[in-house]
N, C-alpha and C. Protein backbone atom coordinates (compact mmCIF):
# COMPACT_ATOMS: atom_id res chain seq x y z
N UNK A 1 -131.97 136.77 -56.51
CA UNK A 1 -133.00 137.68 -56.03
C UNK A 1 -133.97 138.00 -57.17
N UNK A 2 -135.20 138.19 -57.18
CA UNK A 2 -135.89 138.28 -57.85
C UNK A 2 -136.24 139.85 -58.34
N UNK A 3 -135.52 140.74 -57.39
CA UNK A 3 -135.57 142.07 -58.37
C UNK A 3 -133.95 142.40 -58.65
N UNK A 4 -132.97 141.63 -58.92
CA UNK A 4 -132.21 141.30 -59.30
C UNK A 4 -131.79 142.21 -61.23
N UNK A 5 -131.24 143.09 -61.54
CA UNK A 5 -131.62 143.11 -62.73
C UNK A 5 -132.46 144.82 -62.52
N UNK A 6 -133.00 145.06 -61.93
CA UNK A 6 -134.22 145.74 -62.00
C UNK A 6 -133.79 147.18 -61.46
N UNK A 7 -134.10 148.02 -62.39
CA UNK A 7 -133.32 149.53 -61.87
C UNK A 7 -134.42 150.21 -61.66
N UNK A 8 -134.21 151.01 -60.46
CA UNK A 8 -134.98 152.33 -59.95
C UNK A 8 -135.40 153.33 -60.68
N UNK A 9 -136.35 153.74 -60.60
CA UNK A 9 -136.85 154.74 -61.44
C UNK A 9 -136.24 156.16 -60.87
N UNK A 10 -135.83 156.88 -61.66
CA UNK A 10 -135.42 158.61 -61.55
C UNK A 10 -136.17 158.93 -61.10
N UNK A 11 -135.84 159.81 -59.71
CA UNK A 11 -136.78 160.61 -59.11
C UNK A 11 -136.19 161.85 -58.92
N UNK A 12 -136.96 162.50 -59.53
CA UNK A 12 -136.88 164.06 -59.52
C UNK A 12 -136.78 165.24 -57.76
N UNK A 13 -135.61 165.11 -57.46
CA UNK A 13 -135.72 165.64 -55.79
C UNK A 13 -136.22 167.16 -55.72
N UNK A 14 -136.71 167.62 -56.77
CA UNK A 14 -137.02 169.06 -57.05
C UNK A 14 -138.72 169.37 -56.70
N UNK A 15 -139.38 167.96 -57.18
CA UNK A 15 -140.74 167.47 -57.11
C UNK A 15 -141.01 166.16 -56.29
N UNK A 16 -142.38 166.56 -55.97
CA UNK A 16 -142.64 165.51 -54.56
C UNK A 16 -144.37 165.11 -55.09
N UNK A 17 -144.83 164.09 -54.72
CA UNK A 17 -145.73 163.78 -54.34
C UNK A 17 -146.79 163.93 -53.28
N UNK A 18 -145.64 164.18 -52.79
CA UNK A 18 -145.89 164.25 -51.30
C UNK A 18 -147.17 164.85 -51.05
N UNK A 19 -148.42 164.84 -50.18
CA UNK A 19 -149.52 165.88 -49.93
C UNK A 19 -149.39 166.31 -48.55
N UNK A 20 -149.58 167.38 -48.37
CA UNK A 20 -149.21 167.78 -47.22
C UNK A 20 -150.33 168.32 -46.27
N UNK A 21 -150.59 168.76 -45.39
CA UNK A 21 -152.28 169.30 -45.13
C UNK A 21 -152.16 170.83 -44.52
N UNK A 22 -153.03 171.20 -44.46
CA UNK A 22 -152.86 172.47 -44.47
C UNK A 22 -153.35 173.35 -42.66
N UNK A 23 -153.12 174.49 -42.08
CA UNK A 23 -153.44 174.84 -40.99
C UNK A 23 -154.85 173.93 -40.33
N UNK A 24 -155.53 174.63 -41.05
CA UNK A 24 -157.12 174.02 -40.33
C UNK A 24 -157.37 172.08 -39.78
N UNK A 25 -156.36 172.06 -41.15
CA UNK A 25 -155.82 170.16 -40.73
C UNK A 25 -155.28 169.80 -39.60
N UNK A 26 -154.69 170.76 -39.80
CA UNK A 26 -153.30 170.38 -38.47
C UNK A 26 -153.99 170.90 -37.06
N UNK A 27 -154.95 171.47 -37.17
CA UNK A 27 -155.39 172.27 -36.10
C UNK A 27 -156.19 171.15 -35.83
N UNK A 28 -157.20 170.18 -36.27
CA UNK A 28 -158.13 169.50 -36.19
C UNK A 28 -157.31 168.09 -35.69
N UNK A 29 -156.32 168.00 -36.58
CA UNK A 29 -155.78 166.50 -35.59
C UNK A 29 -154.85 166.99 -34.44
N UNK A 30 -154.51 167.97 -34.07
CA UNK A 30 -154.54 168.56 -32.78
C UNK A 30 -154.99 168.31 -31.62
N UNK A 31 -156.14 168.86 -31.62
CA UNK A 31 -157.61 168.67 -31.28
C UNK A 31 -157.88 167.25 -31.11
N UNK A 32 -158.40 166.58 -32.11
CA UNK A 32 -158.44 165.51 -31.88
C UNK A 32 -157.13 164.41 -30.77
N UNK A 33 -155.93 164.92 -30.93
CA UNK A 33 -154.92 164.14 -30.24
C UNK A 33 -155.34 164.64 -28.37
N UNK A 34 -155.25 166.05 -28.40
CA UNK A 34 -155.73 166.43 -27.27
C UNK A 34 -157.05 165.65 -26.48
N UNK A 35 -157.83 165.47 -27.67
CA UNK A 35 -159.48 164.77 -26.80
C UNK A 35 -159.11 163.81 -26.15
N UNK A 36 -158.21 162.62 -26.79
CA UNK A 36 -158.33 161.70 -27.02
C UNK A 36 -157.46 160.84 -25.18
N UNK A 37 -158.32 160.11 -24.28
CA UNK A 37 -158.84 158.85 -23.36
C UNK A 37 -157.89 157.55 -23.18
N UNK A 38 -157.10 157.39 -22.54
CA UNK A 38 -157.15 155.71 -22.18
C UNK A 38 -155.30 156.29 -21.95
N UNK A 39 -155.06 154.97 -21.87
CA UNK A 39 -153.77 154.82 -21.94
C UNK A 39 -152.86 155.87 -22.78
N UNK A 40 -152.81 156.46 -24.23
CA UNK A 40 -152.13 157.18 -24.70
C UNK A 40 -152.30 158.53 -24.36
N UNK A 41 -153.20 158.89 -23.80
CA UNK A 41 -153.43 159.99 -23.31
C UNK A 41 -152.34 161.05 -23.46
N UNK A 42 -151.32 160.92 -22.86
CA UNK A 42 -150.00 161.88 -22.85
C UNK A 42 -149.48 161.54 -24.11
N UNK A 43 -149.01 160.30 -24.77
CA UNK A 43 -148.22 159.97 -25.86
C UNK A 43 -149.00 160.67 -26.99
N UNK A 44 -150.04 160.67 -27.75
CA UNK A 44 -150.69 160.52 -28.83
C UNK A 44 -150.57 162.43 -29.02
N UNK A 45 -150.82 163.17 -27.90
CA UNK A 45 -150.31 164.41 -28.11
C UNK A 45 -149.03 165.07 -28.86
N UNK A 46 -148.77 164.84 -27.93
CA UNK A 46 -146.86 164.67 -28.28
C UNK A 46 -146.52 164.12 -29.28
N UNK A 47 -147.25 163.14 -29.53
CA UNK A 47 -146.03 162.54 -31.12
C UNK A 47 -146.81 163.39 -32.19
N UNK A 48 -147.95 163.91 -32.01
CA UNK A 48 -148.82 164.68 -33.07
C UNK A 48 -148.02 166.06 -33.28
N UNK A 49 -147.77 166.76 -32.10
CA UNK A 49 -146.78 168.15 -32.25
C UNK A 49 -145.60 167.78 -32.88
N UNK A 50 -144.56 166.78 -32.03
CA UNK A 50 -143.53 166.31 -32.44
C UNK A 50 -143.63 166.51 -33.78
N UNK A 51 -144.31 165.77 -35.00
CA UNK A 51 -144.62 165.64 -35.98
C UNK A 51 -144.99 167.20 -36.96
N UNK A 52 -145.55 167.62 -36.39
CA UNK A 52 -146.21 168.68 -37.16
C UNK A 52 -145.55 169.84 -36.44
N UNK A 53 -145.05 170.57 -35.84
CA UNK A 53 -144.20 171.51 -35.34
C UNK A 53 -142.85 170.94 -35.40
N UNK A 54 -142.39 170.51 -35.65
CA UNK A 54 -140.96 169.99 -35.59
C UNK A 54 -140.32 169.36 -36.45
N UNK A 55 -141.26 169.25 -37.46
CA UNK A 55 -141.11 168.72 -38.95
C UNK A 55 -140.03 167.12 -38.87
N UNK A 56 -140.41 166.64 -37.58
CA UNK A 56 -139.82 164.93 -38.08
C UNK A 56 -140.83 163.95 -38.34
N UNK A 57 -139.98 163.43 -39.46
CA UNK A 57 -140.27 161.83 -40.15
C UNK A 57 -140.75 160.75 -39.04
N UNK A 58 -141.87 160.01 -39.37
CA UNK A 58 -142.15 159.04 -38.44
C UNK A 58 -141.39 158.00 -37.83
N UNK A 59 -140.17 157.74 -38.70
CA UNK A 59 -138.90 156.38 -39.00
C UNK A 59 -137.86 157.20 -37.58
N UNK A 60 -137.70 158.94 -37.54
CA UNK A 60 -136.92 159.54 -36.77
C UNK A 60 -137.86 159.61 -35.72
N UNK A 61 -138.72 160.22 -35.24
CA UNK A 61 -139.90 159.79 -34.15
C UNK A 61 -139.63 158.30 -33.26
N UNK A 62 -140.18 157.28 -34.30
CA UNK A 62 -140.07 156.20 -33.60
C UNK A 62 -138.69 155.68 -32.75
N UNK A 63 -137.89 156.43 -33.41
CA UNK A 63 -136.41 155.35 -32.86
C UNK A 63 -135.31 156.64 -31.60
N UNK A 64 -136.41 157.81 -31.13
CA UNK A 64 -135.98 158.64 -30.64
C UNK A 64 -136.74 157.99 -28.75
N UNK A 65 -135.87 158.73 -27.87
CA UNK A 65 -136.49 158.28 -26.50
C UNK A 65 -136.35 159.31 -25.35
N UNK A 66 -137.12 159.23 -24.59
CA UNK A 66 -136.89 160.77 -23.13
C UNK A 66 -135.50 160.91 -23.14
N UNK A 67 -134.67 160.07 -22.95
CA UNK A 67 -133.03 160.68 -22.83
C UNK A 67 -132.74 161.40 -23.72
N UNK A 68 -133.15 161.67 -24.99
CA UNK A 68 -133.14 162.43 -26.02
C UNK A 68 -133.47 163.59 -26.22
N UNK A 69 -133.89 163.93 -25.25
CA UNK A 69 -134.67 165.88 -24.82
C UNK A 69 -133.38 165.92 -24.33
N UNK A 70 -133.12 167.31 -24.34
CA UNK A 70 -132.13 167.67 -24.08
C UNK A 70 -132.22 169.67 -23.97
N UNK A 71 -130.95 170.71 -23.36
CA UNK A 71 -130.94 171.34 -23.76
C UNK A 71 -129.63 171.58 -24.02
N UNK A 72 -129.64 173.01 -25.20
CA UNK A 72 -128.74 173.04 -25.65
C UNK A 72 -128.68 175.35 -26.02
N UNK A 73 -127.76 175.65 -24.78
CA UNK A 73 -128.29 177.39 -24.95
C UNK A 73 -129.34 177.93 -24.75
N UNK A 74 -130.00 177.38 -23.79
CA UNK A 74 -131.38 177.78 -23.15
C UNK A 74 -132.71 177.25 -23.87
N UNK A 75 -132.36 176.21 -24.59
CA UNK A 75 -133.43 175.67 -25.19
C UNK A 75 -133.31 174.68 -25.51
N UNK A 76 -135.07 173.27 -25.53
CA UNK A 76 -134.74 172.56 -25.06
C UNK A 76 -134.71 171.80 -26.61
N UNK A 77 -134.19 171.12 -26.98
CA UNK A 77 -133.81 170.37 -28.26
C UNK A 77 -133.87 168.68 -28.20
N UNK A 78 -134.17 168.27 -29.07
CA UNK A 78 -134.08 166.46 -29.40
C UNK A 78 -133.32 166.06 -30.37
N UNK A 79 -132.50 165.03 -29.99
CA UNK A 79 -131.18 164.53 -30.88
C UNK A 79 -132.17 163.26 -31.58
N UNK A 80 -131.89 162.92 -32.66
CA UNK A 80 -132.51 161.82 -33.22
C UNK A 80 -131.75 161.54 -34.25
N UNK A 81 -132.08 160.62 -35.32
CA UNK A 81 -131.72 159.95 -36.25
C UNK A 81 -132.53 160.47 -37.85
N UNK A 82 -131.91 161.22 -38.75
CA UNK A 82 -132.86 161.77 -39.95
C UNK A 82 -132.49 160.36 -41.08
N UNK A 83 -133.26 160.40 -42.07
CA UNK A 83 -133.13 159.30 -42.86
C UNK A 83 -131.75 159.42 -43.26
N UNK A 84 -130.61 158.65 -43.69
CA UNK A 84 -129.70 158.00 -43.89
C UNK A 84 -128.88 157.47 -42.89
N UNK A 85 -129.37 157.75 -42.26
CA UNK A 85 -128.77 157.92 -40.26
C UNK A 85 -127.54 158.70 -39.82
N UNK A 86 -128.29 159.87 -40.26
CA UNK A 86 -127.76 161.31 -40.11
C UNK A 86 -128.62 161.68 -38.43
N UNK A 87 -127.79 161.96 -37.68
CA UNK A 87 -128.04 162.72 -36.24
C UNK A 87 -128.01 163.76 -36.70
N UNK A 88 -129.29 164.43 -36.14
CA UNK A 88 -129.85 165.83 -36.15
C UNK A 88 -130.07 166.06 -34.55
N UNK A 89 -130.02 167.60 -34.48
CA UNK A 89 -130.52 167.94 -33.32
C UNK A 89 -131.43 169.23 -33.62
N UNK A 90 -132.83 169.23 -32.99
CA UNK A 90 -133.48 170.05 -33.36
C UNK A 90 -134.15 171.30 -32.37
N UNK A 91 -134.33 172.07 -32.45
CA UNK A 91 -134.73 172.92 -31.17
C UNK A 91 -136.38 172.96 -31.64
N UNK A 92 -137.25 172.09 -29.49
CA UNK A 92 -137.84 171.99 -29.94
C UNK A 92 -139.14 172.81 -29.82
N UNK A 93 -140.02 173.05 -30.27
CA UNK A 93 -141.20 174.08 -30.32
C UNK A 93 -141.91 174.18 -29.62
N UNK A 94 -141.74 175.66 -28.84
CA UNK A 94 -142.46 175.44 -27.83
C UNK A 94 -143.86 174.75 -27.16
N UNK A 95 -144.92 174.88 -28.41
CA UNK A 95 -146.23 173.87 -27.89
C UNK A 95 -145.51 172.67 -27.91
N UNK A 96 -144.69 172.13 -27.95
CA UNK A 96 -144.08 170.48 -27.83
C UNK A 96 -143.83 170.53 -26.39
C-alpha cells in the first residue's frame, strides 16, 4: 500500500476546525430549502431541519429511512447510525 508506513497526525478532540454558521445562516438556508420547486420539494426541507435542528451528520442522514421515525413516550424520535456505527435515537424537533 502506498500509505503504508505513514502515521496520522494528532488531533486534538478539544479543538475543531470545524466552521459552523450562525442563526441568520440557518434561517436563510431554511428559507431557501422551503422556496425551493420540482421534484425535491418535500425532501430538500427536511433534510435541511433534519440537519440543523437535530444536530445529525450527513453520513447518519443519508443511511437513515421513513421506517426510522418512530415514537418513543409521546414523542416522535429517529433511530440512525452516529459515526462509528453507534445507533442513536434522537427526539425529533418539532419544526422537523
Amino acid at each position: 500500500m502506498p500509505t503504508e508506513g505513514v502515521a496520522r497526525p494528532a488531533v486534538d478532540r478539544d479543538v475543531t476546525g470545524t466552521v459552523g454558521i450562525d442563526r441568520a445562516q440557518a434561517r436563510a438556508l431554511v428559507a431557501a430549502a422551503d422556496a425551493n420547486t420540482g421534484p425535491a420539494q418535500a425532501r430538500t426541507p427536511a433534510v435541511i431541519r433534519l440537519l440543523l435542528h437535530n444536530g445529525l451528520r450527513v453520513d447518519g442522514l443519508l443511511a437513515t429511512d421513513i421506517a426510522d421515525v418512530g415514537h418513543d413516550r409521546g414523542h416522535r424520535v429517529l433511530t440512525f447510525t452516529r459515526k462509528g456505527r453507534r445507533a442513536a435515537r434522537v427526539p425529533l424537533a418539532p419544526a422537523t
